[in-house]
N, C-alpha and C. Protein backbone atom coordinates (compact mmCIF):
# COMPACT_ATOMS: atom_id res chain seq x y z
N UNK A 1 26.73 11.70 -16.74
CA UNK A 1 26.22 11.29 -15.44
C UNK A 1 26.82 12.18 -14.37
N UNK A 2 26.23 12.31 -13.37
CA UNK A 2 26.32 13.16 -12.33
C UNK A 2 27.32 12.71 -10.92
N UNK A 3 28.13 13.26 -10.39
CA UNK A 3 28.94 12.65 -9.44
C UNK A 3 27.10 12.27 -8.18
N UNK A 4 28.01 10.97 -7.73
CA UNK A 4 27.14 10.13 -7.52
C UNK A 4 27.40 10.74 -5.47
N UNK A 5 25.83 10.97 -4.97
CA UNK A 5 26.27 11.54 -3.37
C UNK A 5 26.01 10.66 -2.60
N UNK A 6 26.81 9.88 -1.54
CA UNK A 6 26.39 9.19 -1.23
C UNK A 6 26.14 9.10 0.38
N UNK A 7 24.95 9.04 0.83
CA UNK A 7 24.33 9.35 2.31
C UNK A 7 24.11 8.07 3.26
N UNK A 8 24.82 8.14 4.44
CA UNK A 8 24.73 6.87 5.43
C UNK A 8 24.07 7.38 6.55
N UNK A 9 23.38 6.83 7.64
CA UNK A 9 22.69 7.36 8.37
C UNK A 9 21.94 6.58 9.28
N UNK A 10 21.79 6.28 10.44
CA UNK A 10 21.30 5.40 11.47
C UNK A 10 19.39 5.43 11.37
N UNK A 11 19.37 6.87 11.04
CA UNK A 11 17.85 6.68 11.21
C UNK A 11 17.73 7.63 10.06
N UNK A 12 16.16 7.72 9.46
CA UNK A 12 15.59 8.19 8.43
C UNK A 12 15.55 10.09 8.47
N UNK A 13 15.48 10.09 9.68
CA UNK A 13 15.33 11.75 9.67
C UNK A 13 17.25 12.42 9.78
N UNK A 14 17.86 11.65 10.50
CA UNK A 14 19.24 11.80 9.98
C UNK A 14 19.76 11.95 8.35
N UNK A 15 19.43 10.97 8.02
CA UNK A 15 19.57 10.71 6.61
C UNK A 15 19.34 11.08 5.80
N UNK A 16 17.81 12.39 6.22
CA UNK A 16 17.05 12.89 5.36
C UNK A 16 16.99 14.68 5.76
N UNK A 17 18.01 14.60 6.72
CA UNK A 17 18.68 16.53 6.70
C UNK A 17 19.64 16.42 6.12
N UNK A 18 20.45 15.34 5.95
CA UNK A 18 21.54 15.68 4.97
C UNK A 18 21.19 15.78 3.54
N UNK A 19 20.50 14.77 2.72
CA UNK A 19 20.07 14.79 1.66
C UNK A 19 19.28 15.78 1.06
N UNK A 20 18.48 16.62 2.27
CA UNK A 20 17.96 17.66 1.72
C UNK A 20 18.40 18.79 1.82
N UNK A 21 19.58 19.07 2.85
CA UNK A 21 20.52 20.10 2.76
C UNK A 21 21.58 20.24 1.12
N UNK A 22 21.89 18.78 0.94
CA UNK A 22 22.79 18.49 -0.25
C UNK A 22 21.62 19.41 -1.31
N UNK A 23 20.58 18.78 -1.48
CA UNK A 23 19.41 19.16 -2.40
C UNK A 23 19.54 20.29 -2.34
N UNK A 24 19.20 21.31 -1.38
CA UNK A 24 18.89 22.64 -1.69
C UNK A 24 20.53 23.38 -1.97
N UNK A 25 21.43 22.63 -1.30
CA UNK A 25 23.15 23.50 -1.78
C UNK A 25 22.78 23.08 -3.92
N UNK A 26 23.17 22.16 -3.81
CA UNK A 26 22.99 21.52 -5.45
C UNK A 26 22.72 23.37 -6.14
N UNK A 27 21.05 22.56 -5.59
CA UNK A 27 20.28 23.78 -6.83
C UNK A 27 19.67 22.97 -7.92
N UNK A 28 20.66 22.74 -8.31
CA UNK A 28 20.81 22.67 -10.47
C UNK A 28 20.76 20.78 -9.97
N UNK A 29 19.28 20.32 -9.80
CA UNK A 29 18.72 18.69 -10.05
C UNK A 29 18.48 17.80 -11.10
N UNK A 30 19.52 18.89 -12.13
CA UNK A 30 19.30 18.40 -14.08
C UNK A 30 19.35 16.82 -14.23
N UNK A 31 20.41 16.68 -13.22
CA UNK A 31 21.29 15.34 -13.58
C UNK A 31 21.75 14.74 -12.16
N UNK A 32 21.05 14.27 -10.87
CA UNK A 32 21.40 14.35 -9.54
C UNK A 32 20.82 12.74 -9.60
N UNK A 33 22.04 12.26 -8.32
CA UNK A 33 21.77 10.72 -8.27
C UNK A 33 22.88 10.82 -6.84
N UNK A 34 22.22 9.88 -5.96
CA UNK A 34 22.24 9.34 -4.86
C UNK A 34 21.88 8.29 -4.28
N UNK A 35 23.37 7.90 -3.38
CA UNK A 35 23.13 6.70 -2.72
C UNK A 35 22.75 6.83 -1.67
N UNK A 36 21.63 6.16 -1.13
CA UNK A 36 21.01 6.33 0.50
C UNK A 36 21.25 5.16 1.04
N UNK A 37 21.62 5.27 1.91
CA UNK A 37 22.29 3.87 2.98
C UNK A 37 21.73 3.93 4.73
N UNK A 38 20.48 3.49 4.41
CA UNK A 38 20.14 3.38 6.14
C UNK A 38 19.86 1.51 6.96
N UNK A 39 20.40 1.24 7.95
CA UNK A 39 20.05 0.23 9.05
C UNK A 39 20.18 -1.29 7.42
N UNK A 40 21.65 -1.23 6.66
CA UNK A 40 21.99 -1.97 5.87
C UNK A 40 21.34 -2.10 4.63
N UNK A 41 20.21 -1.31 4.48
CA UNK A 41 19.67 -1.21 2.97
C UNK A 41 20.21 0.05 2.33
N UNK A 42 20.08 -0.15 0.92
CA UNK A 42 20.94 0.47 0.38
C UNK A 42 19.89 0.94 -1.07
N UNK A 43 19.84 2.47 -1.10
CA UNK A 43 18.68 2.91 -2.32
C UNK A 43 19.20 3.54 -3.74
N UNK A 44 19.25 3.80 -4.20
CA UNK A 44 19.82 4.77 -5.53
C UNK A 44 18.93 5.78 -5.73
N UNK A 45 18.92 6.87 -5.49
CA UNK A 45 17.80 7.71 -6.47
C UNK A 45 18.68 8.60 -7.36
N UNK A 46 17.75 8.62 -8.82
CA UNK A 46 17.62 9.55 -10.14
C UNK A 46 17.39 9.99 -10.14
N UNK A 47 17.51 11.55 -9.93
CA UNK A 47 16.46 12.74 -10.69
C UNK A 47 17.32 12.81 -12.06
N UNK A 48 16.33 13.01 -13.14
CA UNK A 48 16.92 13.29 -14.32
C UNK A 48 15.96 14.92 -14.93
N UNK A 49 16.32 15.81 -15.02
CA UNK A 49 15.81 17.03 -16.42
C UNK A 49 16.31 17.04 -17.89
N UNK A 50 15.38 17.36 -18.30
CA UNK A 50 16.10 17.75 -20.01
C UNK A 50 15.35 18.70 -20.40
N UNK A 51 15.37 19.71 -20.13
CA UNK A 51 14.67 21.36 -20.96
C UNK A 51 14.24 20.66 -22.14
N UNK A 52 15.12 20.43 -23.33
CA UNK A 52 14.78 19.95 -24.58
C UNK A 52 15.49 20.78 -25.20
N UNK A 53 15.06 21.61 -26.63
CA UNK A 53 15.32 22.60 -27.09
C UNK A 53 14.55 22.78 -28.44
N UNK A 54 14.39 23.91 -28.68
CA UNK A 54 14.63 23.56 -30.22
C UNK A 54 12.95 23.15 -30.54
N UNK A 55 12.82 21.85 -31.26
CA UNK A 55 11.56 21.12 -31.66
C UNK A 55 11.60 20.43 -30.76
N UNK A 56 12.43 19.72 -29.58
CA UNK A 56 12.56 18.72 -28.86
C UNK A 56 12.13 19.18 -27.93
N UNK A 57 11.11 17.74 -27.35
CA UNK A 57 10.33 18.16 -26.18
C UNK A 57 11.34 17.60 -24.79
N UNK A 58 11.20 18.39 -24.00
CA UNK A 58 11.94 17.35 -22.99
C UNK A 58 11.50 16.86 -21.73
N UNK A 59 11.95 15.87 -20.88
CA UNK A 59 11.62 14.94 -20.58
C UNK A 59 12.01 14.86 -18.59
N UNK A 60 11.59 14.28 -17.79
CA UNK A 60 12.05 14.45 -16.50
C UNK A 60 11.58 13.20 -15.93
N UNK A 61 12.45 12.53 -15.09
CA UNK A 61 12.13 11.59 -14.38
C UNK A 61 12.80 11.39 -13.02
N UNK A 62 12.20 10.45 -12.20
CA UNK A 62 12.84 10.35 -10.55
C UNK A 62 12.91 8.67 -10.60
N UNK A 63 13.83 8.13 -10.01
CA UNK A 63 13.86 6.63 -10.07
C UNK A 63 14.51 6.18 -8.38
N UNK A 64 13.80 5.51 -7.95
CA UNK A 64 14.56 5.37 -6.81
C UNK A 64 14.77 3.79 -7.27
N UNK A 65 15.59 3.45 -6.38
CA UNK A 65 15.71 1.77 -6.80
C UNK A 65 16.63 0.81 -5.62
N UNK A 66 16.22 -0.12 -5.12
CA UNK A 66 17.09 -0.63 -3.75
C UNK A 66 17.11 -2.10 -4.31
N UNK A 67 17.96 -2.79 -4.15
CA UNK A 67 18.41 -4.16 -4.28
C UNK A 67 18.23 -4.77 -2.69
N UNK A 68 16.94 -5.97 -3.38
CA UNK A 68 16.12 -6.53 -2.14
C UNK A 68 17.27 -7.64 -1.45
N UNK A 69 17.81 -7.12 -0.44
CA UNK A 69 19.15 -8.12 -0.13
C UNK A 69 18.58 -9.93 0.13
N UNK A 70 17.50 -10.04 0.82
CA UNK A 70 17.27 -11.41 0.56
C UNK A 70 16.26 -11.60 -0.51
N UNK A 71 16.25 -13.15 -0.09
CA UNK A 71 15.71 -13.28 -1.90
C UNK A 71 13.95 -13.64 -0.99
N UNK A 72 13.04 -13.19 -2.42
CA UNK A 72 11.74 -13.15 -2.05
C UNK A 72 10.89 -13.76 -3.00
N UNK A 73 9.95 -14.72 -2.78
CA UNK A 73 9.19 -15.31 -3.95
C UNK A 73 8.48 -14.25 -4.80
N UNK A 74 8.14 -13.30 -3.97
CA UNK A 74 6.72 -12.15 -4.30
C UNK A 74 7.39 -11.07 -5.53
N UNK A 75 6.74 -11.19 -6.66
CA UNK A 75 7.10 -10.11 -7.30
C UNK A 75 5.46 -9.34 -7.93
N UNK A 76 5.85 -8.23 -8.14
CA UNK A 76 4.72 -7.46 -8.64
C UNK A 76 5.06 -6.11 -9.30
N UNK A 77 4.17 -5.54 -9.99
CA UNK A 77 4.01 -4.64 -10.59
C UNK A 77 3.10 -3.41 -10.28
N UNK A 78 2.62 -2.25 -10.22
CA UNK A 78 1.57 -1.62 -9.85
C UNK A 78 1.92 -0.45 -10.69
N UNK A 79 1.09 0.20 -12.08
CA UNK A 79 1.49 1.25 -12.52
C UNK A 79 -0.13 2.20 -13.08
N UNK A 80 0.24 2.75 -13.52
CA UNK A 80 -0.80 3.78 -13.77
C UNK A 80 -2.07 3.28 -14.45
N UNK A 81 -2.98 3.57 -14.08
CA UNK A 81 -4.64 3.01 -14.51
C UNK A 81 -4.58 4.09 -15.85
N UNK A 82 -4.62 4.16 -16.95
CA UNK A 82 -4.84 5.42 -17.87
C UNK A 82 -5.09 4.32 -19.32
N UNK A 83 -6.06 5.19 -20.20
CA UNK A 83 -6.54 4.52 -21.40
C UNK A 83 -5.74 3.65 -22.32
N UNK A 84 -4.38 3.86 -22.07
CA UNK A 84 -3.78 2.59 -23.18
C UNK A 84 -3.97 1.55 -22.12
N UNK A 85 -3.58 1.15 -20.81
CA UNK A 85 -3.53 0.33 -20.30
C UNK A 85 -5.08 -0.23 -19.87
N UNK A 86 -6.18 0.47 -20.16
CA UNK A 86 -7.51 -0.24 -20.25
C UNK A 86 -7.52 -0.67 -21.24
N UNK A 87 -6.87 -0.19 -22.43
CA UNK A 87 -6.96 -0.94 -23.64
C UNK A 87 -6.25 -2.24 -23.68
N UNK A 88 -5.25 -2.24 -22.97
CA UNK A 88 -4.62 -3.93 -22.64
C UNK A 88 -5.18 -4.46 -21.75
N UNK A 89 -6.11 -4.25 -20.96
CA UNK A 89 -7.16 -5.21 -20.10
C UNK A 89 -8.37 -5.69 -21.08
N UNK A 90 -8.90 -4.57 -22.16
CA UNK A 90 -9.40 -5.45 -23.16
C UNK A 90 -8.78 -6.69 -23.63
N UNK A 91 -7.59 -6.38 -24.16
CA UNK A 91 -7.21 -7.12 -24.89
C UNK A 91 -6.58 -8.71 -24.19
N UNK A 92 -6.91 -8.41 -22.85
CA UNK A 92 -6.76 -9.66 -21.89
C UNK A 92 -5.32 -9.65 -21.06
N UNK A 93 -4.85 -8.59 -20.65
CA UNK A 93 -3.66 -8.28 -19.72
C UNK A 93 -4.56 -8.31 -18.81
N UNK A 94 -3.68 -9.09 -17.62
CA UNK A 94 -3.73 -9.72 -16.23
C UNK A 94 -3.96 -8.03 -15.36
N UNK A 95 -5.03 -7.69 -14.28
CA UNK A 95 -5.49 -6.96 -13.63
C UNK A 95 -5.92 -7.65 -12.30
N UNK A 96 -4.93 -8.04 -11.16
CA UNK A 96 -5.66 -7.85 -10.19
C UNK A 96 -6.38 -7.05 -9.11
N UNK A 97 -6.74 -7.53 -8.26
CA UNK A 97 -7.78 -6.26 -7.39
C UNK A 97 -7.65 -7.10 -5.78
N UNK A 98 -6.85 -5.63 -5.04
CA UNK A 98 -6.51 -6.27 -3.94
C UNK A 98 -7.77 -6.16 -2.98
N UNK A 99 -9.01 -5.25 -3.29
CA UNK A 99 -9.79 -5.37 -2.22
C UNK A 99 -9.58 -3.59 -1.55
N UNK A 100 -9.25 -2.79 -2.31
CA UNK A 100 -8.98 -1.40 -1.49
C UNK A 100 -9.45 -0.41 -3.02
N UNK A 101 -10.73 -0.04 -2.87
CA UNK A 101 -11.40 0.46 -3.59
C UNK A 101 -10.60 1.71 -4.62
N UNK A 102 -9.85 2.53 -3.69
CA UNK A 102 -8.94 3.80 -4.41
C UNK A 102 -8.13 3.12 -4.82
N UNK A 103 -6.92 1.78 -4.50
CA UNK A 103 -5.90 1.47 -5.36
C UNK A 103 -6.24 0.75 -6.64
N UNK A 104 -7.46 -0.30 -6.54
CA UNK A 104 -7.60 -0.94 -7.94
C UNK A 104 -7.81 0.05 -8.89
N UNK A 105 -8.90 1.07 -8.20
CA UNK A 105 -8.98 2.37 -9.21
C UNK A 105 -8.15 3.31 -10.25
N UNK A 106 -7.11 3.13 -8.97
CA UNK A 106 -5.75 3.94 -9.28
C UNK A 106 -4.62 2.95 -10.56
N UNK A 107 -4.28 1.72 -10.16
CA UNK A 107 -3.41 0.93 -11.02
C UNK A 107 -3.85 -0.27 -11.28
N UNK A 108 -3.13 -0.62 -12.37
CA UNK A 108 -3.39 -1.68 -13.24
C UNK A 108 -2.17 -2.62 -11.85
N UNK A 109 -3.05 -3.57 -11.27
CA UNK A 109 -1.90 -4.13 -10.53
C UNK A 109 -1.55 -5.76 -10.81
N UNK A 110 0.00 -6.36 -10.87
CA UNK A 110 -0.02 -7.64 -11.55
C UNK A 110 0.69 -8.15 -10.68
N UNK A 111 0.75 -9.36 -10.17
CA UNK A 111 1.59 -9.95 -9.15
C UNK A 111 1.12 -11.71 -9.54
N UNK A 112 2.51 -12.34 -8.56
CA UNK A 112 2.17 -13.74 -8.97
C UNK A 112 1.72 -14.41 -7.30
N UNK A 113 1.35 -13.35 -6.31
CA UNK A 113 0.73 -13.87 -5.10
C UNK A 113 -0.45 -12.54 -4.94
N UNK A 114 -1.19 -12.87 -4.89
CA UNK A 114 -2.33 -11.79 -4.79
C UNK A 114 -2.22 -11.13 -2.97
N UNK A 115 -2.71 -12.50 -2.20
CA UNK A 115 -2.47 -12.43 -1.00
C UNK A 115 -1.49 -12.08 -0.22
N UNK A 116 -0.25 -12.47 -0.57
CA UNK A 116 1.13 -11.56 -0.15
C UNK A 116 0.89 -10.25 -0.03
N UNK A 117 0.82 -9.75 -1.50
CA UNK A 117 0.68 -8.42 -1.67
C UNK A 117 -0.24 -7.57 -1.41
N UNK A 118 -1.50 -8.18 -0.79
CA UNK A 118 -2.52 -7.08 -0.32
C UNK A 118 -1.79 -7.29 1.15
N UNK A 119 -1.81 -8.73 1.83
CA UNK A 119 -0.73 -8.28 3.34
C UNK A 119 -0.25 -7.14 3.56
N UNK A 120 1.10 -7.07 2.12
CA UNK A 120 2.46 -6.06 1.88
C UNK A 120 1.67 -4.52 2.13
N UNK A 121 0.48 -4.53 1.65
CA UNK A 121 -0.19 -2.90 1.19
C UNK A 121 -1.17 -2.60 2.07
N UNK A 122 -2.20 -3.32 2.31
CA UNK A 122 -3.21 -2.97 2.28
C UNK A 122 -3.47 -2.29 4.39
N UNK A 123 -2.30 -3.11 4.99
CA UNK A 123 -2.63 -2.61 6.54
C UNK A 123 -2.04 -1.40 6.80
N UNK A 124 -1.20 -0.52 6.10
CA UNK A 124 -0.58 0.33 6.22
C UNK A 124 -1.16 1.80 5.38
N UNK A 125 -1.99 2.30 6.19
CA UNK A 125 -2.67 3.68 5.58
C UNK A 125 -1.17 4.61 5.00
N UNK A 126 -0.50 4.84 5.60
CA UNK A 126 0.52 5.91 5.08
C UNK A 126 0.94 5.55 3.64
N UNK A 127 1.38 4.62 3.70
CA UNK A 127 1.95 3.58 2.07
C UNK A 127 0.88 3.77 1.24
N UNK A 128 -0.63 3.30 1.39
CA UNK A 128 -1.43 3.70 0.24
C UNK A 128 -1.49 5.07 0.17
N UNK A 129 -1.61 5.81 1.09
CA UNK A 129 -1.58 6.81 0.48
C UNK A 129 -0.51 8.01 -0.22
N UNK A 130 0.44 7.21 -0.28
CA UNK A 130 1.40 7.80 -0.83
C UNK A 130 1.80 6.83 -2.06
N UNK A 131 1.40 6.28 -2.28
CA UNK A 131 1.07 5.49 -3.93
C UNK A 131 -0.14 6.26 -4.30
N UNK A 132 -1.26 6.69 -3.78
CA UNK A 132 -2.24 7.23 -4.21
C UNK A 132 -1.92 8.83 -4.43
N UNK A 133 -0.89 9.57 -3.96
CA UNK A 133 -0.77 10.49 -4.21
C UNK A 133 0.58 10.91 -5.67
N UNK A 134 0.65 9.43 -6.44
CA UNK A 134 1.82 9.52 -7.01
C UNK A 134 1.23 8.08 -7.64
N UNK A 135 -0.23 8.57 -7.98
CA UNK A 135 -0.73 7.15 -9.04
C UNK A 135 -0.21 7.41 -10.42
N UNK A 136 0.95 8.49 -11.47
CA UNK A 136 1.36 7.93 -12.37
C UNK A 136 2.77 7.33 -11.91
N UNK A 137 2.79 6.76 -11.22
CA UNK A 137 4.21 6.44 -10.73
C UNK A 137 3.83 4.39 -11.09
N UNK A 138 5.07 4.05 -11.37
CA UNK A 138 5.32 2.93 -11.45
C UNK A 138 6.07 1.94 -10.23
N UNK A 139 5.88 0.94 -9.72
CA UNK A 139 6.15 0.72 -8.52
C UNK A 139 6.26 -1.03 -8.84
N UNK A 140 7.56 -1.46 -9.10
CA UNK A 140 7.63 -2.84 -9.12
C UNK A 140 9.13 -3.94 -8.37
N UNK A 141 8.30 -4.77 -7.58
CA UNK A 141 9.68 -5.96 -7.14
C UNK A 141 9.73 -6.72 -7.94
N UNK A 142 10.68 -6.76 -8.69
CA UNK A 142 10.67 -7.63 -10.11
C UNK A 142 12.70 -8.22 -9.87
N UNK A 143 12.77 -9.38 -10.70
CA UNK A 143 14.42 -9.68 -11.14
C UNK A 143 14.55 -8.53 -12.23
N UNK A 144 15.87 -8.03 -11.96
CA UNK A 144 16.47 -7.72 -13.15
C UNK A 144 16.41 -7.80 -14.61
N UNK A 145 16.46 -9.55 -14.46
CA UNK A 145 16.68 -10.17 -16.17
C UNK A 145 15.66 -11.35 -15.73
N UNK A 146 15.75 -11.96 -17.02
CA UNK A 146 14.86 -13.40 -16.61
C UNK A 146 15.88 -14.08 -16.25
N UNK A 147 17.27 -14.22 -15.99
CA UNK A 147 18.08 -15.30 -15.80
C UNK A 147 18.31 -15.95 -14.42
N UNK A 148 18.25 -16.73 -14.08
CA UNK A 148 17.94 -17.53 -12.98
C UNK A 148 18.70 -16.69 -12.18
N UNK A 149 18.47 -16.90 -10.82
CA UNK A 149 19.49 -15.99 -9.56
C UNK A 149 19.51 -14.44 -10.08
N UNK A 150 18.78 -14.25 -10.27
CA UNK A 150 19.21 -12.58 -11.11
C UNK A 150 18.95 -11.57 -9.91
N UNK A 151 19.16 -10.50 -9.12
CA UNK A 151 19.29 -9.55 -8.39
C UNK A 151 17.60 -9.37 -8.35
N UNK A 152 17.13 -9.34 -7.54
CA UNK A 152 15.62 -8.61 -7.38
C UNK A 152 15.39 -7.25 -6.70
N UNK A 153 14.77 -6.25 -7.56
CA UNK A 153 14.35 -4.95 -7.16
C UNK A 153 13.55 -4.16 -6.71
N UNK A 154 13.53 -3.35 -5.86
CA UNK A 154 12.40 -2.67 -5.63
C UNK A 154 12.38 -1.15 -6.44
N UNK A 155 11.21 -1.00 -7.24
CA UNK A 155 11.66 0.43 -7.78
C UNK A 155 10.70 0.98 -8.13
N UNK A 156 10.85 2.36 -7.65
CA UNK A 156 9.79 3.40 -7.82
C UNK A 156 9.91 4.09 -9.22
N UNK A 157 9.31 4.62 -9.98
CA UNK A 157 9.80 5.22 -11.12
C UNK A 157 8.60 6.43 -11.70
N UNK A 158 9.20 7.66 -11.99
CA UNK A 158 7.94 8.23 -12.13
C UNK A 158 8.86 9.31 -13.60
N UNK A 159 7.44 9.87 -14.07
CA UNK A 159 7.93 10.58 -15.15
C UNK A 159 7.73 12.14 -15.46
N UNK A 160 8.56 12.29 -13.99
CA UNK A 160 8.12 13.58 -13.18
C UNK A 160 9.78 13.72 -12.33
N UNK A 161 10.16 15.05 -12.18
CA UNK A 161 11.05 14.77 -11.61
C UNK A 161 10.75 15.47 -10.39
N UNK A 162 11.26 14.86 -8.75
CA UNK A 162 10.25 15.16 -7.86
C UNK A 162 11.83 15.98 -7.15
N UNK A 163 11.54 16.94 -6.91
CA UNK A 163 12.80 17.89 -6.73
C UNK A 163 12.53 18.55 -5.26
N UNK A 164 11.29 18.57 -4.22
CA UNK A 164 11.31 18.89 -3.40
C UNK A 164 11.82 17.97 -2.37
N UNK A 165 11.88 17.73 -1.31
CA UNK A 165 12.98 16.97 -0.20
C UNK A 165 12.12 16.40 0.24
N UNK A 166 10.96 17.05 0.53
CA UNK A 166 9.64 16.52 1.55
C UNK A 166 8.97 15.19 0.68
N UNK A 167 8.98 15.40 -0.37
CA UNK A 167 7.71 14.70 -1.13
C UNK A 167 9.20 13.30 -1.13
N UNK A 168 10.12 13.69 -1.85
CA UNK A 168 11.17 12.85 -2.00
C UNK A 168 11.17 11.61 -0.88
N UNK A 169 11.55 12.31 0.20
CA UNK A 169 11.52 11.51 1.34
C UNK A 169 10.11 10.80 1.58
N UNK A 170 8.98 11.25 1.15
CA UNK A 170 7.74 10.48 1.60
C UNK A 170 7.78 9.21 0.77
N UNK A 171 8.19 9.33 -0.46
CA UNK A 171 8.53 8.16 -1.53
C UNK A 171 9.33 7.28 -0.95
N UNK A 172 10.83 7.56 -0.37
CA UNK A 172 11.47 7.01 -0.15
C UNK A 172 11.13 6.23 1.44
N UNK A 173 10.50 6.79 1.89
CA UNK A 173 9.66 6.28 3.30
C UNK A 173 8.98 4.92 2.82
N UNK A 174 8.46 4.88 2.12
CA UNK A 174 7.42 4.04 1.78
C UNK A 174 8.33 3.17 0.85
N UNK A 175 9.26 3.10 0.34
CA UNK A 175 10.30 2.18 -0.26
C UNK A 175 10.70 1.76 1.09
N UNK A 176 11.09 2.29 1.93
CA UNK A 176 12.44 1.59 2.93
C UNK A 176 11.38 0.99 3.65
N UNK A 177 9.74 0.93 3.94
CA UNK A 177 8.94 0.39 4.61
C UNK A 177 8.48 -0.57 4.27
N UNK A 178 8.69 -0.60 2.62
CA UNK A 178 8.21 -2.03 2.43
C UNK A 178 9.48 -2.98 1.88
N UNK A 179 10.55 -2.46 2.09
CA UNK A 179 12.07 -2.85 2.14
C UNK A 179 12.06 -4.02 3.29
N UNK A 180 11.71 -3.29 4.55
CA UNK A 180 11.45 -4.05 5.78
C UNK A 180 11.14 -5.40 5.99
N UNK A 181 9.77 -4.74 5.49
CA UNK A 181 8.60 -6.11 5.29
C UNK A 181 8.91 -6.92 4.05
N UNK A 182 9.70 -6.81 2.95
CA UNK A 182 9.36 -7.58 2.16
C UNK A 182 10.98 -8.39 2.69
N UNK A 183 11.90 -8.20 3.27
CA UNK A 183 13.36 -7.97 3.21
C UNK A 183 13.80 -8.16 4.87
N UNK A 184 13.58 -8.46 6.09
CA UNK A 184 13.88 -7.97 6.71
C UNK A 184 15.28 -8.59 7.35
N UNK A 185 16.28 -7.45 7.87
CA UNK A 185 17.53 -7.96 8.09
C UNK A 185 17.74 -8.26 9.42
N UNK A 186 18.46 -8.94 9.78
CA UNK A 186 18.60 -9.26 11.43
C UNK A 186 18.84 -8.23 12.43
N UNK A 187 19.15 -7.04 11.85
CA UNK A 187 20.08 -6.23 12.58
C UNK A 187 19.63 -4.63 12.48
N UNK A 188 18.55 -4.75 11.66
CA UNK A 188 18.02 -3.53 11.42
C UNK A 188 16.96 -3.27 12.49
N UNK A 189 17.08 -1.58 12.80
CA UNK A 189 16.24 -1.12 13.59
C UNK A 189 14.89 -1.03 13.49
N UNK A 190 14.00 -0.96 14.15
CA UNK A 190 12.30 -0.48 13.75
C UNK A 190 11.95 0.94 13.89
């Protein structure tokens, strides 16, 4: 594991010259993980590489992930629309449809409030479209574990490792935006 960097910062564009200055000093994003800390929320991101070698194929991923500080009834899922997962809508896996023609298109989406979650998505053009530009990406507020009181998450996850600063930050924009709304703290700025 990678020494862990960890970034504090009043506002998003603060927060996000340092992180991308760190990024481009780095270089080498084989194994890079960071803590982002803005207006009391608090994010993790993963970049992971693996060349492979050999016969071995290898593998890359980006994970951002924030621990939803209050607690929220709404959980959901939203991940990639692609042929195995039509094959589990045959087979009778849960598909809702919020009413926004490109996202049902885009993901298989599962939630246990329908209405919450088109609220959460659907008034905010920037957010869809940055799920739409990163439709194999996985995107869920879920508990941890099934065990009662268990930590609830917000987490982006893709199987791509996203190594530019710009795109990074547009992800992470759209995490800390619906951080807000799903989360919001007394004391945090707009």
């Amino acid at each position: 594991m990678s020494n862990v960097h960890i970034f504090s910062a009043d506002t998003e564009a603060t927060l996000w010259q340092e992180v991308a200055a760190n990024i481009i000093q780095e270089g080498n994003l084989f194994d890079y993980t960071a803590e982002l800390i803005q207006d009391g929320y608090h994010m993790q991101l993963d970049i992971e590489i693996d060349l492979g070698g050999g016969f071995e194929g290898g593998f890359q991923s980006t994970r951002m992930a924030a621990l939803v500080p209050n607690h929220t009834p709404l959980h959901f899922a939203l991940h990639e629309q692609d042929w195995l997962h039509e094959l589990g809508k045959l087979l009778g896996m849960t598909d809702v449809e919020l009413g926004d023609p490109e996202l049902d298109a885009a993901f298989i989406i599962t939630t246990n409030d329908v209405a919450a979650l088109r609220e959460l998505l659907l008034p905010d053009a920037a957010l869809r479209q940055t799920l739409l530009r990163h439709q194999q990406c996985r995107l869920t507020l879920a508990p941890a574990s099934h065990e009662a009181g268990a930590n609830v998450y917000l987490t982006f996850t893709k199987e791509t490792a996203l190594t530019d600063p710009a795109e990074l930050r547009e992800v992470y924009h759209a995490l800390y935006t619906l951080l807000r709304k799903i989360a919001p703290l007394p004391h945090a700025t707009t």
